[in-house]
PDB file of N, CA and C in Angstrom:
ATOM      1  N   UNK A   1      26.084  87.932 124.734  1.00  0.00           N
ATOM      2  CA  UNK A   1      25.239  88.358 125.842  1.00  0.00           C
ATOM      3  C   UNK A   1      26.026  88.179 127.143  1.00  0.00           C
ATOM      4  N   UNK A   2      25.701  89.319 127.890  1.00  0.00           N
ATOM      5  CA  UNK A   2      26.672  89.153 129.235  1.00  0.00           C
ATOM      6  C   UNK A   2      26.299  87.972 130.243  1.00  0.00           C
ATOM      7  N   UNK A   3      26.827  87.412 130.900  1.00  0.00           N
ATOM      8  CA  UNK A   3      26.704  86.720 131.968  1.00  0.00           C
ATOM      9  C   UNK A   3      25.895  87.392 133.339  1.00  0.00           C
ATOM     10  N   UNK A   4      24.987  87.203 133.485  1.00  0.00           N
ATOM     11  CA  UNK A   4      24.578  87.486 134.748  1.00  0.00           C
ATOM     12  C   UNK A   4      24.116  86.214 136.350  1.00  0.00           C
ATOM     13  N   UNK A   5      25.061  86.018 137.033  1.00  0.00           N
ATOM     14  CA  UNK A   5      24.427  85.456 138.148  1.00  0.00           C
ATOM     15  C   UNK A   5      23.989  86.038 139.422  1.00  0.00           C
ATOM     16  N   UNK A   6      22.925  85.318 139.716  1.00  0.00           N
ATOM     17  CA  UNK A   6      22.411  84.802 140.795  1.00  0.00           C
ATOM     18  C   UNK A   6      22.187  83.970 142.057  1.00  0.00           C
ATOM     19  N   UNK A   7      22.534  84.018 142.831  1.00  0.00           N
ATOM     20  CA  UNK A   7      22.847  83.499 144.120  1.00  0.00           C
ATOM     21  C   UNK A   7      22.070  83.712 145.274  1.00  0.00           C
ATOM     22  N   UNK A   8      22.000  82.766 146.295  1.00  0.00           N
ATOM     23  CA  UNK A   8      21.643  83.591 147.655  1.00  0.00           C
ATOM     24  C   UNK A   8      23.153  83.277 148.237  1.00  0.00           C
ATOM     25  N   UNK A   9      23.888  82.883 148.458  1.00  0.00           N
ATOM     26  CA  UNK A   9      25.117  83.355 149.157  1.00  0.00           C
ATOM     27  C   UNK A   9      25.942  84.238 148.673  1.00  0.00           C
ATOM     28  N   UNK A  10      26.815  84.946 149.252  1.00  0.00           N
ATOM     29  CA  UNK A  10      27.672  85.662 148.392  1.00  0.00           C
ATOM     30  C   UNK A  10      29.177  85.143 148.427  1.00  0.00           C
ATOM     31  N   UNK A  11      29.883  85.517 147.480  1.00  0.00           N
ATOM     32  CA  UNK A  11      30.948  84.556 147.268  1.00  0.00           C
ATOM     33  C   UNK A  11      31.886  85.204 148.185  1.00  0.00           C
ATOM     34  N   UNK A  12      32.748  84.460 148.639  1.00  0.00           N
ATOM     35  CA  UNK A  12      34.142  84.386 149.787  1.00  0.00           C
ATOM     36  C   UNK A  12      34.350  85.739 149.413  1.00  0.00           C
ATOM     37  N   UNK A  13      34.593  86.517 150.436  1.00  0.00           N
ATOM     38  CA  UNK A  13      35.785  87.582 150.395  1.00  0.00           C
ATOM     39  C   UNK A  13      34.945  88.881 149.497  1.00  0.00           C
ATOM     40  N   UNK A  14      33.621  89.283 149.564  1.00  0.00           N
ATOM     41  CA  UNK A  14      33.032  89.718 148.510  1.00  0.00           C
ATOM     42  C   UNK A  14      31.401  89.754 149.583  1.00  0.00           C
ATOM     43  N   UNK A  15      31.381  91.272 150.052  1.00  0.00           N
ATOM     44  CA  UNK A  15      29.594  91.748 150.192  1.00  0.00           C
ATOM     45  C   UNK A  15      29.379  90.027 151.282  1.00  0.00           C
ATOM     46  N   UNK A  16      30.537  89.611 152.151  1.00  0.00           N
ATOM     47  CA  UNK A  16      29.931  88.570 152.997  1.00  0.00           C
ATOM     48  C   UNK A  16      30.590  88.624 154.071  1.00  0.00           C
ATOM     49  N   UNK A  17      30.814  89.743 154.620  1.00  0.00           N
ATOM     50  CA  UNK A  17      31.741  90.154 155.847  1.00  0.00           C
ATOM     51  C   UNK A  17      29.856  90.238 157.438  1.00  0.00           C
ATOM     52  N   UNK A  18      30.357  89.745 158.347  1.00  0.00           N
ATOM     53  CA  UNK A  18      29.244  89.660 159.323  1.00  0.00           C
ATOM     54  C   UNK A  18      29.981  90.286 160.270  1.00  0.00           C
ATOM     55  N   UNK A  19      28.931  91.347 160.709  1.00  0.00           N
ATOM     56  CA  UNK A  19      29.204  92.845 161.727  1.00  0.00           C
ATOM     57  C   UNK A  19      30.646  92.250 162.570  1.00  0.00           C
ATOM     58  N   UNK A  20      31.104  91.008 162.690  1.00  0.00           N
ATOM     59  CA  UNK A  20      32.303  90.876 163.521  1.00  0.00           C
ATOM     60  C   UNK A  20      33.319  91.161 162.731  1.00  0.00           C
ATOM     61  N   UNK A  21      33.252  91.236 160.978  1.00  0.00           N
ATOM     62  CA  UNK A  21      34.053  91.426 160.725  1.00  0.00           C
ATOM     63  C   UNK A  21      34.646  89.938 159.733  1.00  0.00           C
ATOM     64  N   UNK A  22      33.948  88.734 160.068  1.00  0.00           N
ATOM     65  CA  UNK A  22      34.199  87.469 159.300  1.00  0.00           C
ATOM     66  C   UNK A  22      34.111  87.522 158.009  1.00  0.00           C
ATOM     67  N   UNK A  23      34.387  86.875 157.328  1.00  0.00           N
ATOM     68  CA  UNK A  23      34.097  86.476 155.777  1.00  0.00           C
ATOM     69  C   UNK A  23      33.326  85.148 155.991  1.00  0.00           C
ATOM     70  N   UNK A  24      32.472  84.868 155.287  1.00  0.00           N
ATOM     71  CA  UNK A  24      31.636  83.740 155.564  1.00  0.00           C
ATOM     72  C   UNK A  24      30.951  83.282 154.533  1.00  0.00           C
ATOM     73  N   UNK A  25      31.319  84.121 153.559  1.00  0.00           N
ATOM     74  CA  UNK A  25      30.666  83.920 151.919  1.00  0.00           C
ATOM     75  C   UNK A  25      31.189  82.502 151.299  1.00  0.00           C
ATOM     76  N   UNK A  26      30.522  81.853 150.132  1.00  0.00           N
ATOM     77  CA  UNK A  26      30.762  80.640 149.940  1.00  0.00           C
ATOM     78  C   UNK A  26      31.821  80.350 149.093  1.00  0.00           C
ATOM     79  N   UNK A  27      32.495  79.139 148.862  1.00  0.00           N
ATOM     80  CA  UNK A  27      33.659  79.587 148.333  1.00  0.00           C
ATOM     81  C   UNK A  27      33.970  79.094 147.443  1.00  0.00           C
ATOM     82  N   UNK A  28      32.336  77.745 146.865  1.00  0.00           N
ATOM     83  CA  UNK A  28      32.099  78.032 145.396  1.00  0.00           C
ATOM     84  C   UNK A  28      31.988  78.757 144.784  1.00  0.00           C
ATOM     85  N   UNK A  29      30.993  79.722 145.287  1.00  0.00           N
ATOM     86  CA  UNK A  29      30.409  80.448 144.187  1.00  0.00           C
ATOM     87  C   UNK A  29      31.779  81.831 143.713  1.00  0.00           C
ATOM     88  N   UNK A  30      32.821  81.725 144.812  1.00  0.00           N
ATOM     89  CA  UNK A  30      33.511  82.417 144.324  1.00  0.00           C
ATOM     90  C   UNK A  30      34.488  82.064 143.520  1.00  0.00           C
ATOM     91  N   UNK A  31      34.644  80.938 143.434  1.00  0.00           N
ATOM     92  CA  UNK A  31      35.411  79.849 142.692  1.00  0.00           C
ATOM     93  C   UNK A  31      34.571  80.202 141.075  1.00  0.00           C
ATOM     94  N   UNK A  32      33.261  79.232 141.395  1.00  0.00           N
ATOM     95  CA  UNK A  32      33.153  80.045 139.709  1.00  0.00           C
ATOM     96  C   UNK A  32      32.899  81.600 139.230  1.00  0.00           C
ATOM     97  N   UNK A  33      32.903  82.604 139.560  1.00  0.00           N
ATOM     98  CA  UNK A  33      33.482  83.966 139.496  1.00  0.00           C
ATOM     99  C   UNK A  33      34.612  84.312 138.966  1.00  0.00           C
ATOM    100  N   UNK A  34      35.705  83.670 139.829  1.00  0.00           N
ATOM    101  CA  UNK A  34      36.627  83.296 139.509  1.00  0.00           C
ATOM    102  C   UNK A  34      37.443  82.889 137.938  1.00  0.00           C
ATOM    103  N   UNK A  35      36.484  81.703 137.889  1.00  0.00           N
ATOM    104  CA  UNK A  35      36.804  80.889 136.624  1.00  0.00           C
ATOM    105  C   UNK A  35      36.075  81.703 135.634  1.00  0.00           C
ATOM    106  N   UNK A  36      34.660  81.744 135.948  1.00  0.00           N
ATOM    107  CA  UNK A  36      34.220  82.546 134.749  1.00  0.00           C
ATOM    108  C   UNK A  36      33.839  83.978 134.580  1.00  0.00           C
ATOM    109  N   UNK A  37      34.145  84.576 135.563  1.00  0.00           N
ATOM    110  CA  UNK A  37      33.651  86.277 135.398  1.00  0.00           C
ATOM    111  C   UNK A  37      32.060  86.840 134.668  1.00  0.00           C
ATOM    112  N   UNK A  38      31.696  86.146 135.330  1.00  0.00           N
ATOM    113  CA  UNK A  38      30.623  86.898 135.166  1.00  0.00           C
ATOM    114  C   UNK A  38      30.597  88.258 135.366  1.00  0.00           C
ATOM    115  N   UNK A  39      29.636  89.129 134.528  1.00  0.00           N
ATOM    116  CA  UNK A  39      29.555  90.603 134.155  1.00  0.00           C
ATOM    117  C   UNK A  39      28.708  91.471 135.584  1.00  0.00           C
ATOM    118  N   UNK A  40      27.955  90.716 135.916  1.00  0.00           N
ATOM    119  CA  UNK A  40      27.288  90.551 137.329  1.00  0.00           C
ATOM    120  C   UNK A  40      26.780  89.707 138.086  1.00  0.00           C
ATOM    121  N   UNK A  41      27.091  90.139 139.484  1.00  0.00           N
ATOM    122  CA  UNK A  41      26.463  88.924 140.205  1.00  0.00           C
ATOM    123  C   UNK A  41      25.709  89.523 141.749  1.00  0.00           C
ATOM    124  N   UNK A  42      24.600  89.015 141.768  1.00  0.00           N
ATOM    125  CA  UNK A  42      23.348  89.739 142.819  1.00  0.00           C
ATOM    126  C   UNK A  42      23.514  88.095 143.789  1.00  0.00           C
ATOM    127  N   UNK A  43      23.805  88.485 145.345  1.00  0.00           N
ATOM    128  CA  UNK A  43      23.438  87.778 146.195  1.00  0.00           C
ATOM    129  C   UNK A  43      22.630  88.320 147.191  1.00  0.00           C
ATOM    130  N   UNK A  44      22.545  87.530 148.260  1.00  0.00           N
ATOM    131  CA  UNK A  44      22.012  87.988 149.860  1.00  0.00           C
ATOM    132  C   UNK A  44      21.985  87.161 150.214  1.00  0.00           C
ATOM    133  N   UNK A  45      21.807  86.751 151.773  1.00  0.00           N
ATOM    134  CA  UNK A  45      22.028  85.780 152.725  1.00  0.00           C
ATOM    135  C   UNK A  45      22.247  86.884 153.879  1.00  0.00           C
ATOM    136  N   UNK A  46      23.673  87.609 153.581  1.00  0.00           N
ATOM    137  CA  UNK A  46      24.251  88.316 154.589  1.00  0.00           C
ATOM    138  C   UNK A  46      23.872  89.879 154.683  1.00  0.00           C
ATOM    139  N   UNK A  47      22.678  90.103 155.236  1.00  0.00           N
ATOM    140  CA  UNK A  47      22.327  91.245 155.596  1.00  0.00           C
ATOM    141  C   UNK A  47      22.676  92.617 155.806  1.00  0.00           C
ATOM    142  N   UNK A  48      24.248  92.405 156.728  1.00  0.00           N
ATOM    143  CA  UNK A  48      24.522  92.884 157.609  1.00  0.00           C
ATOM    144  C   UNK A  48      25.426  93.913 156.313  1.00  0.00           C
ATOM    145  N   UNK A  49      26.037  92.568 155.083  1.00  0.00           N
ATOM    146  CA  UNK A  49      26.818  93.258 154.444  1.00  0.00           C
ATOM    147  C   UNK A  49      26.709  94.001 153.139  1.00  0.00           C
ATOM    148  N   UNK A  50      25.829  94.876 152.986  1.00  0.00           N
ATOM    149  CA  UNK A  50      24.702  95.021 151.643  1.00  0.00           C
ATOM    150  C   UNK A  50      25.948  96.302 151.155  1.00  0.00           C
ATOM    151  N   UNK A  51      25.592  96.010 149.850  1.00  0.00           N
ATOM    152  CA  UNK A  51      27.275  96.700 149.100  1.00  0.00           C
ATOM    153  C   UNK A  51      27.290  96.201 147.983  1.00  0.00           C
ATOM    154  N   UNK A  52      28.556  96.898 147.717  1.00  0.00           N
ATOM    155  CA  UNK A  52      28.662  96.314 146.075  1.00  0.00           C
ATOM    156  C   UNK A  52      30.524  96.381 146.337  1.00  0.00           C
ATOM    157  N   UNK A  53      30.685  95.516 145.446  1.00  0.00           N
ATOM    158  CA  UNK A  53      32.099  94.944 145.255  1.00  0.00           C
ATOM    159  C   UNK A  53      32.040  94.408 144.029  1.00  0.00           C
ATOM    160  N   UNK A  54      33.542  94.407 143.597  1.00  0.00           N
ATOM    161  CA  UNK A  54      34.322  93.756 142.592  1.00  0.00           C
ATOM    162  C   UNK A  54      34.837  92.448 142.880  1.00  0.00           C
ATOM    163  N   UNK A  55      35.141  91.698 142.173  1.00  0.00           N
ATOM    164  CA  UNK A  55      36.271  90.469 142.074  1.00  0.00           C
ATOM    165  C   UNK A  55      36.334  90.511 140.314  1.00  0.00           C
ATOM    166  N   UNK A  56      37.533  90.580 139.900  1.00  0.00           N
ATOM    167  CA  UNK A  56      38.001  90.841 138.913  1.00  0.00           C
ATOM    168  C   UNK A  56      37.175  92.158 137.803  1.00  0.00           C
ATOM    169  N   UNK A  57      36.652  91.550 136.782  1.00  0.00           N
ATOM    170  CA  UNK A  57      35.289  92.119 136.021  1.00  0.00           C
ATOM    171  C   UNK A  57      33.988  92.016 136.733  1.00  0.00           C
ATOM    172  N   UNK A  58      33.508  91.263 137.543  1.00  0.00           N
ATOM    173  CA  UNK A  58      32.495  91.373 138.105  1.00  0.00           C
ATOM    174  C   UNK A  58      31.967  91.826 139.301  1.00  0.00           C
ATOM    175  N   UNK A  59      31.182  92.811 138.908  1.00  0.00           N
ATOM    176  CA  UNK A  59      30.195  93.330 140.052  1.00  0.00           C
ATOM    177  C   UNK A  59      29.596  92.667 140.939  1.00  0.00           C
ATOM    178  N   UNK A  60      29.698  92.816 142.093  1.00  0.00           N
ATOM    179  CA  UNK A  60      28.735  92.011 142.778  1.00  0.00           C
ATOM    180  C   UNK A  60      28.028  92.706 143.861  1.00  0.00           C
ATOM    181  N   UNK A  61      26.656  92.421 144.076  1.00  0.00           N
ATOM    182  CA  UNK A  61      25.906  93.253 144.487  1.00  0.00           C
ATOM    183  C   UNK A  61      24.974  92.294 145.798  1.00  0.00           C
ATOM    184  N   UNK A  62      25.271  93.103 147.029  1.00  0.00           N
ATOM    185  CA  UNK A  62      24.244  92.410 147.993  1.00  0.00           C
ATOM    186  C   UNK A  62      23.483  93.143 148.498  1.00  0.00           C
ATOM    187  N   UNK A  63      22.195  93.559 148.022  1.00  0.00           N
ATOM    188  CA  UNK A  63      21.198  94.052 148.623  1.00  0.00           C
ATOM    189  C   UNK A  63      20.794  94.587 150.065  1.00  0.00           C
ATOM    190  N   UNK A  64      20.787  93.825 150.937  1.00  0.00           N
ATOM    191  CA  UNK A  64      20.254  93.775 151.834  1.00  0.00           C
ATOM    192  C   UNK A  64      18.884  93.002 152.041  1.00  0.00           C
ATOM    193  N   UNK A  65      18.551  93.722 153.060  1.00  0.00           N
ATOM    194  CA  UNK A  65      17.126  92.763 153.740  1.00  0.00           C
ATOM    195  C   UNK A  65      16.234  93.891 152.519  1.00  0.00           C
ATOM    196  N   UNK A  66      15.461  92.670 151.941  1.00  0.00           N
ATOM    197  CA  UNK A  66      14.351  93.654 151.033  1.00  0.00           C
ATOM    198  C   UNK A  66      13.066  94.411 152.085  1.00  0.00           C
ATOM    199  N   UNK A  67      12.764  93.901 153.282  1.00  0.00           N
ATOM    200  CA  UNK A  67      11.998  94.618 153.913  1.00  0.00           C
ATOM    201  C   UNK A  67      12.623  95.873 154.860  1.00  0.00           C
ATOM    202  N   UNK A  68      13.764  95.855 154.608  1.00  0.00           N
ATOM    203  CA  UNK A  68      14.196  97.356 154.768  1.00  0.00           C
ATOM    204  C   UNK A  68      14.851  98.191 153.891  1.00  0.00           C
ATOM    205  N   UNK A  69      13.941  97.813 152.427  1.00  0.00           N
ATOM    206  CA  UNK A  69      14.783  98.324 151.379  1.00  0.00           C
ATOM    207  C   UNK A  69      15.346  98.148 150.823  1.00  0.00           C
ATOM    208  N   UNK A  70      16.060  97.215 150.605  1.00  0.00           N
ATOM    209  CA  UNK A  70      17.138  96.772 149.855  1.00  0.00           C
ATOM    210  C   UNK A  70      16.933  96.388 148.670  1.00  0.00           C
ATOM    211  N   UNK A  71      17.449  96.146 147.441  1.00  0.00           N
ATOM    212  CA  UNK A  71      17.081  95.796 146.136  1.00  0.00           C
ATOM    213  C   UNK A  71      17.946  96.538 144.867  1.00  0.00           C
ATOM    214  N   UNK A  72      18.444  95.636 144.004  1.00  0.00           N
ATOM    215  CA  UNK A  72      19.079  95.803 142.640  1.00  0.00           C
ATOM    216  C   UNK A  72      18.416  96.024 141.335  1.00  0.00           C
ATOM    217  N   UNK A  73      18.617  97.520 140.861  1.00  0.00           N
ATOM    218  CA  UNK A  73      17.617  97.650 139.519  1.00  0.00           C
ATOM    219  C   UNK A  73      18.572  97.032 138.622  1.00  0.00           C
ATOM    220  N   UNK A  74      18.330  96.583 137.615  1.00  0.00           N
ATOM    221  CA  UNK A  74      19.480  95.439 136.161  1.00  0.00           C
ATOM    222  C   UNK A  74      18.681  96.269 135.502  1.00  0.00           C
ATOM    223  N   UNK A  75      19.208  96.963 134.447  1.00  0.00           N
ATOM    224  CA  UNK A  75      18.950  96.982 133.188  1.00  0.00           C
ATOM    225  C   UNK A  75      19.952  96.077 132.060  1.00  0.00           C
ATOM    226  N   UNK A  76      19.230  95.163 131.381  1.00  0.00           N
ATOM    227  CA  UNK A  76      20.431  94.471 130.286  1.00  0.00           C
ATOM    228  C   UNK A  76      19.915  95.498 128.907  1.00  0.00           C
ATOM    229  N   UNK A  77      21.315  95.421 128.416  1.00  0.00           N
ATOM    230  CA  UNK A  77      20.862  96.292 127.163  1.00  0.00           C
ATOM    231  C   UNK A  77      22.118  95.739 125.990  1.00  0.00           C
ATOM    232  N   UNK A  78      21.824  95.987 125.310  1.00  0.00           N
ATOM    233  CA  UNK A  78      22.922  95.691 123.804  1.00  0.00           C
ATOM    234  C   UNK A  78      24.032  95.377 124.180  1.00  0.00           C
ATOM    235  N   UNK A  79      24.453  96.618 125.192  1.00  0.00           N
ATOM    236  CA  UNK A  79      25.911  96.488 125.058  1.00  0.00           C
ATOM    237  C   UNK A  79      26.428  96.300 126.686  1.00  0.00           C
ATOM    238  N   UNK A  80      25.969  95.707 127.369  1.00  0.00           N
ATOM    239  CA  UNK A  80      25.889  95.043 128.551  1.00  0.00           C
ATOM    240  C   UNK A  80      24.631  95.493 129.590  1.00  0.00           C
ATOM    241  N   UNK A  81      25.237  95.590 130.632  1.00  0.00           N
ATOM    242  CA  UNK A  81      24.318  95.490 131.995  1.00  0.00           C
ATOM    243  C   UNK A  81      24.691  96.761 132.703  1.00  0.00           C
ATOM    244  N   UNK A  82      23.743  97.339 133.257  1.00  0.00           N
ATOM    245  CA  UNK A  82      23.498  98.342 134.205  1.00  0.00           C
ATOM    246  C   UNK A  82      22.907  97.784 135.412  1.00  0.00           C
ATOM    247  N   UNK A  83      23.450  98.146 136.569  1.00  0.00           N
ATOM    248  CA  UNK A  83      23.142  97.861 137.750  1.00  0.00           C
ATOM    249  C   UNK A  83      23.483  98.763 138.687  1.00  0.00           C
ATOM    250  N   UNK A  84      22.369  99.144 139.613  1.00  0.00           N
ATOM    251  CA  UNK A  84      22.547  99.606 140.962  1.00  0.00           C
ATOM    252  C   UNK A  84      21.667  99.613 142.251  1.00  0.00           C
ATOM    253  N   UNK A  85      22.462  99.511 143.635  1.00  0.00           N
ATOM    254  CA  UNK A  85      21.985  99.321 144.385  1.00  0.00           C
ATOM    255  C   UNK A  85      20.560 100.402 144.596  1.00  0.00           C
ATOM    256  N   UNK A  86      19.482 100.262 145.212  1.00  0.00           N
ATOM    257  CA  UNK A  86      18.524 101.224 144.937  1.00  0.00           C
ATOM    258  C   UNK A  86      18.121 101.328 146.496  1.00  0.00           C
TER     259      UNK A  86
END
């Protein structure tokens, strides 16, 4: 079964860039990404930066503000995970 995480920060360098342009994402959670690759990974915190990105095998997905829309459909199925920003 695939790995799927969950977060509210998003990991370093990854969907956590703030309109100046910073990286500000955490740098655990990219640490374990890192180590373990997860198949997907859904954060938010950072509004500004709603997207989807890679770090290695894993997707990572930041929504946005859900009251302006923002939100990730997952389908898990047999043979992994479907995801997209909606």
């Amino acid at each position: 079964m695939p790995m799927l995480l969950l977060t509210h920060a998003p990991p370093h360098g990854a969907v956590d860039r703030l309109g100046s342009g910073r990286h500000v994402g955490s740098k655990a959670v990219r640490a374990f990404i890192d180590e373990h690759q997860p198949a997907l990974c859904v954060c938010g915190h950072i509004h500004e930066a709603q997207g989807e990105e890679r770090l290695g095998v894993t997707r990572i997905f930041n929504p946005g503000a859900f009251a302006k829309g923002g939100w990730v459909e997952i389908n898990v199925k047999s043979d992994g995970i479907e995801a997209r920003l909606r």
